[in-house]
N, C-alpha and C. Protein backbone atom coordinates (compact mmCIF):
# COMPACT_ATOMS: atom_id res chain seq x y z
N UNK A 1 0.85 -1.18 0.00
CA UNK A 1 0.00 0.00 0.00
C UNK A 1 0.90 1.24 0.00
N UNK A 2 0.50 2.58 -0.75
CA UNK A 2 1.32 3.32 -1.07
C UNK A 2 0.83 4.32 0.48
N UNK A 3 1.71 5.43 0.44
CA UNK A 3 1.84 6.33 1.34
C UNK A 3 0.06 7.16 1.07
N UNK A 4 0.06 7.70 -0.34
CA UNK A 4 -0.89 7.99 -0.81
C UNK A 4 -2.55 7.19 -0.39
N UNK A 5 -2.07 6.28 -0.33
CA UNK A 5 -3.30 5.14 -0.17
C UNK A 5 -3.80 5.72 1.15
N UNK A 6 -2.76 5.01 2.37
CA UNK A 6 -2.75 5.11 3.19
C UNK A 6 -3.61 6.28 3.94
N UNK A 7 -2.86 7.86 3.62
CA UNK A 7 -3.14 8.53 3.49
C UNK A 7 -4.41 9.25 3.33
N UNK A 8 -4.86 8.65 2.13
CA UNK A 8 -6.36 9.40 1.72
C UNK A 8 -7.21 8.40 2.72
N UNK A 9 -6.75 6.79 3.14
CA UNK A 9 -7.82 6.42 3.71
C UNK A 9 -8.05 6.68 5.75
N UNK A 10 -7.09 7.17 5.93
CA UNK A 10 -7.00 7.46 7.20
C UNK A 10 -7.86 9.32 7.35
N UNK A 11 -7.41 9.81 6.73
CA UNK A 11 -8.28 11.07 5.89
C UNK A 11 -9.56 10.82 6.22
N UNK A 12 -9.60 9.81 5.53
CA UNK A 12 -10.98 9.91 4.79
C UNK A 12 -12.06 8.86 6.71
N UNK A 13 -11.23 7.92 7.16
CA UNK A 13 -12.18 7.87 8.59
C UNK A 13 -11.93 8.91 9.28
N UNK A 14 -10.60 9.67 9.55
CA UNK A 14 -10.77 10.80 10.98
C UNK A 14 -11.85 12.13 10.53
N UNK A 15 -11.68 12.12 9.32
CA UNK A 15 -12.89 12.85 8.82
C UNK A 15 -14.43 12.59 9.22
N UNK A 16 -14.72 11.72 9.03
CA UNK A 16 -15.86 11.19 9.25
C UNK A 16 -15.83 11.02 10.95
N UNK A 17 -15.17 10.74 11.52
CA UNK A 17 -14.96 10.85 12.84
C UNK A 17 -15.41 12.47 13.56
N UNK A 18 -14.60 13.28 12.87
CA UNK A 18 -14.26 14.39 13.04
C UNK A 18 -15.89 15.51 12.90
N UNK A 19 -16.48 14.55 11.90
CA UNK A 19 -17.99 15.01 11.21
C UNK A 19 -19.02 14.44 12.77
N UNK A 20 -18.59 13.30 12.75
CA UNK A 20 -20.05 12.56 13.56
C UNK A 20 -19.67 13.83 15.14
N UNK A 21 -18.60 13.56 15.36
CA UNK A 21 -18.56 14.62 16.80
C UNK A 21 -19.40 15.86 16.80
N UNK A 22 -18.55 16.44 15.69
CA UNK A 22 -19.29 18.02 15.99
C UNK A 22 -20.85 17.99 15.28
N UNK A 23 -21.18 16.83 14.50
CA UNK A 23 -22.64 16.11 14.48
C UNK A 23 -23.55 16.53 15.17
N UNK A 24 -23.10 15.64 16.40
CA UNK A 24 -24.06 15.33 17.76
C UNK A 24 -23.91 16.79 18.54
N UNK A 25 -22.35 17.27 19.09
CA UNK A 25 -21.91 18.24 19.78
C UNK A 25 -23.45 19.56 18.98
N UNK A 26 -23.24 19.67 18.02
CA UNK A 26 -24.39 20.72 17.48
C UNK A 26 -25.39 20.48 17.73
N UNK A 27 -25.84 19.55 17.48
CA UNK A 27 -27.56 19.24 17.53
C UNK A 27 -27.93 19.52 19.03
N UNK A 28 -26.57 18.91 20.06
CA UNK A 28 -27.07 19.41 21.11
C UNK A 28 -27.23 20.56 22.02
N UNK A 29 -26.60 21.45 20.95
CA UNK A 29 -26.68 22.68 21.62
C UNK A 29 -27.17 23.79 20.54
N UNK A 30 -28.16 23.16 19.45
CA UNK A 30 -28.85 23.87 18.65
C UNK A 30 -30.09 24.56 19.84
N UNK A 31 -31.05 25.62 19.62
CA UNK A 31 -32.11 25.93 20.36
C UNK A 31 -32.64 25.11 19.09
N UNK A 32 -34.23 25.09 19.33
CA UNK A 32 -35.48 24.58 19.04
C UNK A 32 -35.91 24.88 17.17
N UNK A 33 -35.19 26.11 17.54
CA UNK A 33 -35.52 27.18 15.79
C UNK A 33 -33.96 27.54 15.72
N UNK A 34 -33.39 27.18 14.49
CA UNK A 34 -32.29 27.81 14.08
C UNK A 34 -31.93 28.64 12.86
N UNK A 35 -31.31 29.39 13.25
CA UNK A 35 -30.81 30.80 12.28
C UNK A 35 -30.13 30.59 11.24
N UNK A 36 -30.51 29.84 10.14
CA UNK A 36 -29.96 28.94 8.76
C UNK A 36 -29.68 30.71 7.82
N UNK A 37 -30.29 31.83 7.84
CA UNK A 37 -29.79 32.84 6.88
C UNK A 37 -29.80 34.26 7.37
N UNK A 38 -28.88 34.77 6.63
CA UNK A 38 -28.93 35.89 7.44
C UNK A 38 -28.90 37.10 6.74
N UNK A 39 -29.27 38.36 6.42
CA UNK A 39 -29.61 39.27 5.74
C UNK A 39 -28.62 40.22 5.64
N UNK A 40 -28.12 41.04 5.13
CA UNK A 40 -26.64 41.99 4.80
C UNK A 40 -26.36 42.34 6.02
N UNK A 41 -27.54 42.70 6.36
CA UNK A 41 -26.91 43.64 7.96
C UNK A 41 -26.77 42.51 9.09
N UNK A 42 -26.44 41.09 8.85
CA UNK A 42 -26.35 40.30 9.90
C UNK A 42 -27.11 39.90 10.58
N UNK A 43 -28.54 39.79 10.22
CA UNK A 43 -29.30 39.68 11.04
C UNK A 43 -29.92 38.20 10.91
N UNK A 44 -30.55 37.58 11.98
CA UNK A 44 -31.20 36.41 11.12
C UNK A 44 -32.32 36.38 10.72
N UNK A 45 -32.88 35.70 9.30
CA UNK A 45 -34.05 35.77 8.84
C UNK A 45 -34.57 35.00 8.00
N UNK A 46 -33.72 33.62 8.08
CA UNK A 46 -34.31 32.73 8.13
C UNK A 46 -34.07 31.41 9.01
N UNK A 47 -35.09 30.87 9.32
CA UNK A 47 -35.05 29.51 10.27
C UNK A 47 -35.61 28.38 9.83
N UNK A 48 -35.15 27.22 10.43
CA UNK A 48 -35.18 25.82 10.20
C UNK A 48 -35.51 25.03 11.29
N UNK A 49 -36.25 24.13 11.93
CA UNK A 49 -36.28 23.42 12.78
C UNK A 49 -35.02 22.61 13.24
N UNK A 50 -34.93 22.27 14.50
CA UNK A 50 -33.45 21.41 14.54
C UNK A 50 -32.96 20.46 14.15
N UNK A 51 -34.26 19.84 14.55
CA UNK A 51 -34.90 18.28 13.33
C UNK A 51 -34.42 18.15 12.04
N UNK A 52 -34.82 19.03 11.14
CA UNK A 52 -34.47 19.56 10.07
C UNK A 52 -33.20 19.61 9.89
N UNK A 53 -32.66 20.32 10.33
CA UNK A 53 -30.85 20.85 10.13
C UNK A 53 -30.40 19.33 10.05
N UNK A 54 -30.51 18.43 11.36
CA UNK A 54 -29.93 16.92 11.99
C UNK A 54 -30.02 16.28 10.42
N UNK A 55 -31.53 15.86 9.44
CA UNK A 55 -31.94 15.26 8.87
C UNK A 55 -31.40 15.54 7.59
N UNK A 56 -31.22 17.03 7.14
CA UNK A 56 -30.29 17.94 6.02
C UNK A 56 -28.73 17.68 5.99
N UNK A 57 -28.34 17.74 6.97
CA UNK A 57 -26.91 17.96 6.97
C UNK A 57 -26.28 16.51 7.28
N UNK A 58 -27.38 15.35 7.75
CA UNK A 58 -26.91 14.35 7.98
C UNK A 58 -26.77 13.74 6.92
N UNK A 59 -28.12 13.38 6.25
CA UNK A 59 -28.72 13.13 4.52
C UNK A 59 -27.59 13.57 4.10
N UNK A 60 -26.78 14.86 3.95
CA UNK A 60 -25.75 15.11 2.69
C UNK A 60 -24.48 14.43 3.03
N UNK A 61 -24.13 14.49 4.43
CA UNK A 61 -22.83 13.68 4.53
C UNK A 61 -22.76 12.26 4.64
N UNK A 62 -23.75 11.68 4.75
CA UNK A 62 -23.98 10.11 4.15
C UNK A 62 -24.09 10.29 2.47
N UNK A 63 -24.75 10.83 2.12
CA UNK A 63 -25.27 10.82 0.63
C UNK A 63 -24.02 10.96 -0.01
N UNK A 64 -22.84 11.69 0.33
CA UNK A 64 -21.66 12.30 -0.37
C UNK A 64 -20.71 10.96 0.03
N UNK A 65 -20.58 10.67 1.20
CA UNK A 65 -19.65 9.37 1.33
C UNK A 65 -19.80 8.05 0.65
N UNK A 66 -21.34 7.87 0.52
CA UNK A 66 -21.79 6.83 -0.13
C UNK A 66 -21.71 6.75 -1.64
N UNK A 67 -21.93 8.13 -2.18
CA UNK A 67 -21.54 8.45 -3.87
C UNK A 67 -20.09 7.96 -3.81
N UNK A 68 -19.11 8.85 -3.21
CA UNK A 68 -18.04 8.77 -3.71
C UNK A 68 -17.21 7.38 -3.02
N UNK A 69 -17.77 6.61 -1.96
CA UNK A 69 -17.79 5.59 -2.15
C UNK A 69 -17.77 4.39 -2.88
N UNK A 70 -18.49 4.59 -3.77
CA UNK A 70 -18.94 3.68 -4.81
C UNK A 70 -18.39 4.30 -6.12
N UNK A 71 -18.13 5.30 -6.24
CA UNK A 71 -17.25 5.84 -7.35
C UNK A 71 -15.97 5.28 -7.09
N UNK A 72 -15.12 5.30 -5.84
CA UNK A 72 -13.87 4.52 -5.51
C UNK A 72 -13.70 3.51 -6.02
N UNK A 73 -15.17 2.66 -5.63
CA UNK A 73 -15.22 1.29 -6.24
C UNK A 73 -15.11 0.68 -7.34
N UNK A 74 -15.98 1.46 -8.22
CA UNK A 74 -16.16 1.76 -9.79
C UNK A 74 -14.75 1.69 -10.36
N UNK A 75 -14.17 3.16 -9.69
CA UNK A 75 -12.75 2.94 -10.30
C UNK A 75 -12.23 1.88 -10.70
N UNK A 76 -11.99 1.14 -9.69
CA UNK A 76 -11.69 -0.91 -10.34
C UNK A 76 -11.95 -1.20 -11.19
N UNK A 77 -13.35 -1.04 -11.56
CA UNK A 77 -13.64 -1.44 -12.48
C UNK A 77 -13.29 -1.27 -14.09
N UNK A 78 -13.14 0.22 -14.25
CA UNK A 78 -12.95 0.50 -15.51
C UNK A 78 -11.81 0.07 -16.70
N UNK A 79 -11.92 -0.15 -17.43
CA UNK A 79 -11.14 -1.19 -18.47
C UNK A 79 -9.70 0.29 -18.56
N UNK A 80 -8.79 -0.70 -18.99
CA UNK A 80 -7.39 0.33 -19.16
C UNK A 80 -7.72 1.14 -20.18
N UNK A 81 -8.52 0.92 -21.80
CA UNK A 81 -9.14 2.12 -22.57
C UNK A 81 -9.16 2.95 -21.63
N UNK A 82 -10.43 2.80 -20.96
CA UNK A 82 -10.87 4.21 -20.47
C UNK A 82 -10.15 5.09 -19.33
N UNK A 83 -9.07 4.68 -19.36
CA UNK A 83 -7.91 5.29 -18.40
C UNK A 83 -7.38 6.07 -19.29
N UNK A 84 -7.07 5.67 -20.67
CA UNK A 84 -6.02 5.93 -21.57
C UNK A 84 -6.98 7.70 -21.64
N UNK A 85 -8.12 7.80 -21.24
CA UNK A 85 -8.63 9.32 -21.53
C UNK A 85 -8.53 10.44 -20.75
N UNK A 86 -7.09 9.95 -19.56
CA UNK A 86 -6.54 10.83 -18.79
C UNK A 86 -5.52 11.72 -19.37
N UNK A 87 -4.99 11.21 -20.52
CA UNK A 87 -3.98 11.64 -21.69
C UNK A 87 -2.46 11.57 -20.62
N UNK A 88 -1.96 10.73 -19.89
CA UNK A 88 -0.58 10.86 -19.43
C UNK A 88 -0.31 9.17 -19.91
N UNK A 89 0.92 9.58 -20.74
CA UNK A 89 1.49 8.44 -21.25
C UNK A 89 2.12 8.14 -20.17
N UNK A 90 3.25 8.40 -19.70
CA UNK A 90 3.99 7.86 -18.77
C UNK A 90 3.25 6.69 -17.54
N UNK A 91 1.51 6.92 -17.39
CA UNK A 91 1.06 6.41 -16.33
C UNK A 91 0.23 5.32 -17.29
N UNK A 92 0.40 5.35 -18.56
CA UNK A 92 -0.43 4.44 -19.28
C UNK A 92 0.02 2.42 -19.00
N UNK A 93 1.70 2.33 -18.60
CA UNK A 93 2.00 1.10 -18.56
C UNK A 93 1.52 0.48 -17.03
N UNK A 94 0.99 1.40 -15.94
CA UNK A 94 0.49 1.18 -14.85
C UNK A 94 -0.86 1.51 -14.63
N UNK A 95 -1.68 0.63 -15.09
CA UNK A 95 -3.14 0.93 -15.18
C UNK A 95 -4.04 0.70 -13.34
N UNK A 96 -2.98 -0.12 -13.00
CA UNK A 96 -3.42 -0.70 -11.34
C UNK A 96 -3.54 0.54 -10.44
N UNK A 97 -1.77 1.54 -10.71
CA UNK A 97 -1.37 2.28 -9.78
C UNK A 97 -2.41 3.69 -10.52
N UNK A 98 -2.25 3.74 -11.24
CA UNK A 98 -3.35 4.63 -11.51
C UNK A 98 -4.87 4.72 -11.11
N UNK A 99 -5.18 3.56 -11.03
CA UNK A 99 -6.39 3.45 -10.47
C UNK A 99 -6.43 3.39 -8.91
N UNK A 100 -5.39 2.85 -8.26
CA UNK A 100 -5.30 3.90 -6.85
C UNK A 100 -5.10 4.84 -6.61
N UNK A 101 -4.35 5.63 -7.70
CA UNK A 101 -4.23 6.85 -7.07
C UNK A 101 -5.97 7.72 -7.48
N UNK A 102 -6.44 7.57 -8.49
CA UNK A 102 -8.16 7.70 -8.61
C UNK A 102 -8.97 7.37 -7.35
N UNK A 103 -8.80 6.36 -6.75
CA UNK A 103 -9.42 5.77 -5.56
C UNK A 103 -9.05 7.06 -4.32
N UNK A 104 -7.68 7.36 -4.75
CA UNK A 104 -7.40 8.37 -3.34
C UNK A 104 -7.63 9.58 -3.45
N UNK A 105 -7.34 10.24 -4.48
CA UNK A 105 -8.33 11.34 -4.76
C UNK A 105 -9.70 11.75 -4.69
N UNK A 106 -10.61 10.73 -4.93
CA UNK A 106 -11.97 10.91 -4.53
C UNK A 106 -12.15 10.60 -3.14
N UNK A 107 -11.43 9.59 -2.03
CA UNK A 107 -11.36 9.77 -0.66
C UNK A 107 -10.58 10.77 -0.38
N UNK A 108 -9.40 11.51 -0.81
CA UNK A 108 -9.11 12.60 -0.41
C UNK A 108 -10.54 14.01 -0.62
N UNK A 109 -10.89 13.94 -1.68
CA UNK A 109 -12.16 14.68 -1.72
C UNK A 109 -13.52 14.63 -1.08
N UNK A 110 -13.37 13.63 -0.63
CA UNK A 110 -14.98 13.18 0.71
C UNK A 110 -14.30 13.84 2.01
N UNK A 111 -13.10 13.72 2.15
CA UNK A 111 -12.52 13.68 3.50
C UNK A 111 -12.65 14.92 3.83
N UNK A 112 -11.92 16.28 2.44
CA UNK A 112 -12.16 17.40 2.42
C UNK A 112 -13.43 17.96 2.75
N UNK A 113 -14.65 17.12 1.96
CA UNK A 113 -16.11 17.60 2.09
C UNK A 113 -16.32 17.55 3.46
N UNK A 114 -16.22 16.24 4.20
CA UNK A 114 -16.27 15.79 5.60
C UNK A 114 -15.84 17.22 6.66
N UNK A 115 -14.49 17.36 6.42
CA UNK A 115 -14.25 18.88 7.24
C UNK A 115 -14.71 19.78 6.66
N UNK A 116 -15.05 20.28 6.09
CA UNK A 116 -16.07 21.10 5.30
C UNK A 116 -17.32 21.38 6.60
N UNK A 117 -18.22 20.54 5.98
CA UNK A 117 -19.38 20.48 6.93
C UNK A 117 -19.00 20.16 8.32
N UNK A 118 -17.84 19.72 8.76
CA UNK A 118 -18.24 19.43 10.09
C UNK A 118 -18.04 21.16 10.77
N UNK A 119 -16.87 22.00 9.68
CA UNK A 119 -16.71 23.26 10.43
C UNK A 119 -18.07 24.01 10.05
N UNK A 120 -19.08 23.76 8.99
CA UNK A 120 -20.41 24.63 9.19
C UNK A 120 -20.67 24.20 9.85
N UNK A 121 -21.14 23.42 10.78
CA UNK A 121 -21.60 22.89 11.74
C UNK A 121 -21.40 23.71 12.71
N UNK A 122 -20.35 23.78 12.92
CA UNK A 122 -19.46 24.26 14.06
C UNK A 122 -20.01 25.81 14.10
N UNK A 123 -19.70 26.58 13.07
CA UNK A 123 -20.03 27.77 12.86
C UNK A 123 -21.06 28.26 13.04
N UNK A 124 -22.20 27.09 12.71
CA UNK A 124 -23.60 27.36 12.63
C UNK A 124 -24.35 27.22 14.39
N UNK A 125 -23.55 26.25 15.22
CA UNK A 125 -23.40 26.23 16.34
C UNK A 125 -23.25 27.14 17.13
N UNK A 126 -22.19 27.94 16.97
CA UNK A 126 -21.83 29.15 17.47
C UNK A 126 -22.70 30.55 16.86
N UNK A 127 -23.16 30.72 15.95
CA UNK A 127 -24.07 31.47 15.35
C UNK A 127 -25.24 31.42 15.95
N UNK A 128 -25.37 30.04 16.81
CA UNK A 128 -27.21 29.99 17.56
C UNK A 128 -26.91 29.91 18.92
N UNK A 129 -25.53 30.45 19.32
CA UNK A 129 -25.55 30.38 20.76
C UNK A 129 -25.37 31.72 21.47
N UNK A 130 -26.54 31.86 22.43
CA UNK A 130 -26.72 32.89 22.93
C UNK A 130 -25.97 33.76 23.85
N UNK A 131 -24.95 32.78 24.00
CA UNK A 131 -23.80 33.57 25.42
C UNK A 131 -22.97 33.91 23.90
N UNK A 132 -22.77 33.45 22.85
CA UNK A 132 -21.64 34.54 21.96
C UNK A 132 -22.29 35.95 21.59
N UNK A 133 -20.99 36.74 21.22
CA UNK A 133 -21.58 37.74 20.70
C UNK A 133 -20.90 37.23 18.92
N UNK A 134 -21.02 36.39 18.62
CA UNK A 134 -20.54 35.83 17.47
C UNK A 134 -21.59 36.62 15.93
N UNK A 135 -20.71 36.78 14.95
CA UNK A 135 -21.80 37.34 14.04
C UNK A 135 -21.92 36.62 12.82
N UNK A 136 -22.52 36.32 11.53
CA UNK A 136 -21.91 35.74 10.84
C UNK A 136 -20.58 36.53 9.78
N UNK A 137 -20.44 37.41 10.26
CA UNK A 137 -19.05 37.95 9.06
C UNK A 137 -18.18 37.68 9.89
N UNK A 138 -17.71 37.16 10.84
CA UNK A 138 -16.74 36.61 11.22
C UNK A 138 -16.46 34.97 11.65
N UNK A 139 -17.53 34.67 10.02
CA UNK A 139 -17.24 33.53 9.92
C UNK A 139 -16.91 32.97 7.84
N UNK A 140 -16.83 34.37 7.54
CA UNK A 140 -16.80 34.59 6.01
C UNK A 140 -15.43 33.69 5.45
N UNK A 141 -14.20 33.96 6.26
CA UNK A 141 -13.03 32.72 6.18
C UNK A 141 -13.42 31.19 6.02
N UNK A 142 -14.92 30.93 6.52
CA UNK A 142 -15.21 29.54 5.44
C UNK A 142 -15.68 29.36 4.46
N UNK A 143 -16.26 30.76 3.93
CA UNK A 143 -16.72 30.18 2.19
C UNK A 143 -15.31 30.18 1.41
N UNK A 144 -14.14 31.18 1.97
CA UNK A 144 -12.82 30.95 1.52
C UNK A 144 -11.90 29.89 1.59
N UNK A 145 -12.11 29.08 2.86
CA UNK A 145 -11.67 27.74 2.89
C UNK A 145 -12.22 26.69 2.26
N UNK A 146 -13.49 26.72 2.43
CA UNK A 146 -14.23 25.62 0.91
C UNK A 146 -13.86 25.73 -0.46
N UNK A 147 -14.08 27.30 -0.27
CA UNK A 147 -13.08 26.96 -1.98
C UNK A 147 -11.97 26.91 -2.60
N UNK A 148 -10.97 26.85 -1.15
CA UNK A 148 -9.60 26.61 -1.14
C UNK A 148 -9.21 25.05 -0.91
N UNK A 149 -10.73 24.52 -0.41
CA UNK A 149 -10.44 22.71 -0.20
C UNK A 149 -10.41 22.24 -1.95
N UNK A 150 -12.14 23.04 -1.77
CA UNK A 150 -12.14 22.62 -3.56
C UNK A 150 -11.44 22.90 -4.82
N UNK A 151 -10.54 23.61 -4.61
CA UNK A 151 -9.26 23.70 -5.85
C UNK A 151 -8.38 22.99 -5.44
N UNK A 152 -7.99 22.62 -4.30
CA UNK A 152 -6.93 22.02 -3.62
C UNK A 152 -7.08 20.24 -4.25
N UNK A 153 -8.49 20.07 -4.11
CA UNK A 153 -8.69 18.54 -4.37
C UNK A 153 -8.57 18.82 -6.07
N UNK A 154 -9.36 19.59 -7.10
CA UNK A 154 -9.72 19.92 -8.38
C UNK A 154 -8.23 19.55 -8.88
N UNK A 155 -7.00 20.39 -8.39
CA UNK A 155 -5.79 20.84 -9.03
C UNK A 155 -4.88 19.42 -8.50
N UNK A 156 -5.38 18.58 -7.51
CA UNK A 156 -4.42 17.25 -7.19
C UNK A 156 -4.35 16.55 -8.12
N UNK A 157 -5.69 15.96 -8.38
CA UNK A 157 -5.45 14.77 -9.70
C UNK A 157 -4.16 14.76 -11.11
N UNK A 158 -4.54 16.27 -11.69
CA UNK A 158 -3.75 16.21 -12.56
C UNK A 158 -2.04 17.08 -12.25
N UNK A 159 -1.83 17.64 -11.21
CA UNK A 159 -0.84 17.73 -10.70
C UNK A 159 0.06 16.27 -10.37
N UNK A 160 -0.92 15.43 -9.80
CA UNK A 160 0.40 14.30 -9.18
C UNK A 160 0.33 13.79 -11.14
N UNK A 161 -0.72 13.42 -11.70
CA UNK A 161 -0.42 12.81 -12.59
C UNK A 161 0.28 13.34 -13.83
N UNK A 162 0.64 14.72 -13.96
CA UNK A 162 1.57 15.90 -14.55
C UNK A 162 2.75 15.74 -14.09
N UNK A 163 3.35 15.45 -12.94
CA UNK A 163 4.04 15.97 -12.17
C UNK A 163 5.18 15.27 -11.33
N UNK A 164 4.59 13.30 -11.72
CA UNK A 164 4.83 12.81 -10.42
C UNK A 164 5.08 11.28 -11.49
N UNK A 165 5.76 10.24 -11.46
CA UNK A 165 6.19 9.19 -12.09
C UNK A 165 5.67 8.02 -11.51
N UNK A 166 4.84 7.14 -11.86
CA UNK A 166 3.93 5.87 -11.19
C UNK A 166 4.89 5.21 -10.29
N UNK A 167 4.58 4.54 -9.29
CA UNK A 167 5.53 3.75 -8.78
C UNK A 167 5.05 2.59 -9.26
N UNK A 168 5.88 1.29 -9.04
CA UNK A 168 5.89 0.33 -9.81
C UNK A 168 5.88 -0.78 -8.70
N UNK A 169 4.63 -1.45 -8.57
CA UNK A 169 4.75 -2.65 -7.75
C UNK A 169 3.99 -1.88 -6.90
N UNK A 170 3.76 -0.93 -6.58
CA UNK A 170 2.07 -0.47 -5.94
C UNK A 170 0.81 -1.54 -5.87
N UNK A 171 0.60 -2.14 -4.80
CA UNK A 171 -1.09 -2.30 -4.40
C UNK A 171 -1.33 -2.13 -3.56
N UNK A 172 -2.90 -2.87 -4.01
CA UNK A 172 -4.12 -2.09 -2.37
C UNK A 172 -3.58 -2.83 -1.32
């Protein structure tokens, strides 16, 4: 197993680890009605039941692990043709190691999603708690980190495979 392997799959449980905590930690210290939007001047104005939020935010981080789950899987599957439509010759005589490193990229990308939501969570937590004086613009550094996860994962694939020489004798 490569470093990479390894890697995306340890990722990819403390993530999910990392999700179920601040999960529960929120729900239990959501109030009854929560402050899901908020209007220029910071204010809140729109709400969601708590129920709701638990059932929304749970639904997507199962729904996203389980897609890209089975996309991991898939990977296996696909015949060496359809590898060949990555266009890197050099990775064309290793169709195996290529397809792990596919496998780790899309668990590196759940793992990313995983901290993702577990910090809205977090944020959204602190946004409904009444001893902060917390606002939401000083929580604007996460639409910048999401889309610093999501280029981060976007720009990996073809970086290592641009960039980086198959190893040879790689498996799962």
């Amino acid at each position: 197993m490569s470093i990479e392997t390894f890697a995306a799959r340890v990722l990819r449980v403390l993530s999910i680890l990392l999700f179920i905590v601040a999960f529960f930690l929120t729900y239990l210290g959501l109030p009854d009605l929560v402050a899901v939007h908020f209007a220029p001047t910071g204010q809140a104005d729109g709400f969601l039941g708590r129920e709701s939020i638990f059932y929304l935010v749970g639904g997507l981080m199962v729904g996203f692990n389980v897609l890209f789950s089975i996309l991991a899987q898939r990977v296996q599957n696909l015949p060496d043709a359809a590898l060949g439509v990555l266009g890197t010759a050099r990775w064309q005589p290793y169709p195996a190691v290529l397809r792990l490193t596919l496998r780790s990229w899309l668990y590196f990308g759940v793992a990313a999603l995983n901290v993702f939501l577990a910090l809205c969570l977090n944020a959204l937590s602190e946004l409904n708690d009444a001893q902060t004086n917390e606002t939401v613009f000083e929580y604007r550094w996460l639409l910048a980190l999401g889309a610093a996860l999501l280029l981060a994962w976007l720009l990996y694939l073809p970086l290592r495979l641009g960039l980086t020489k198959p190893s040879e004798g790689v498996t799962e």
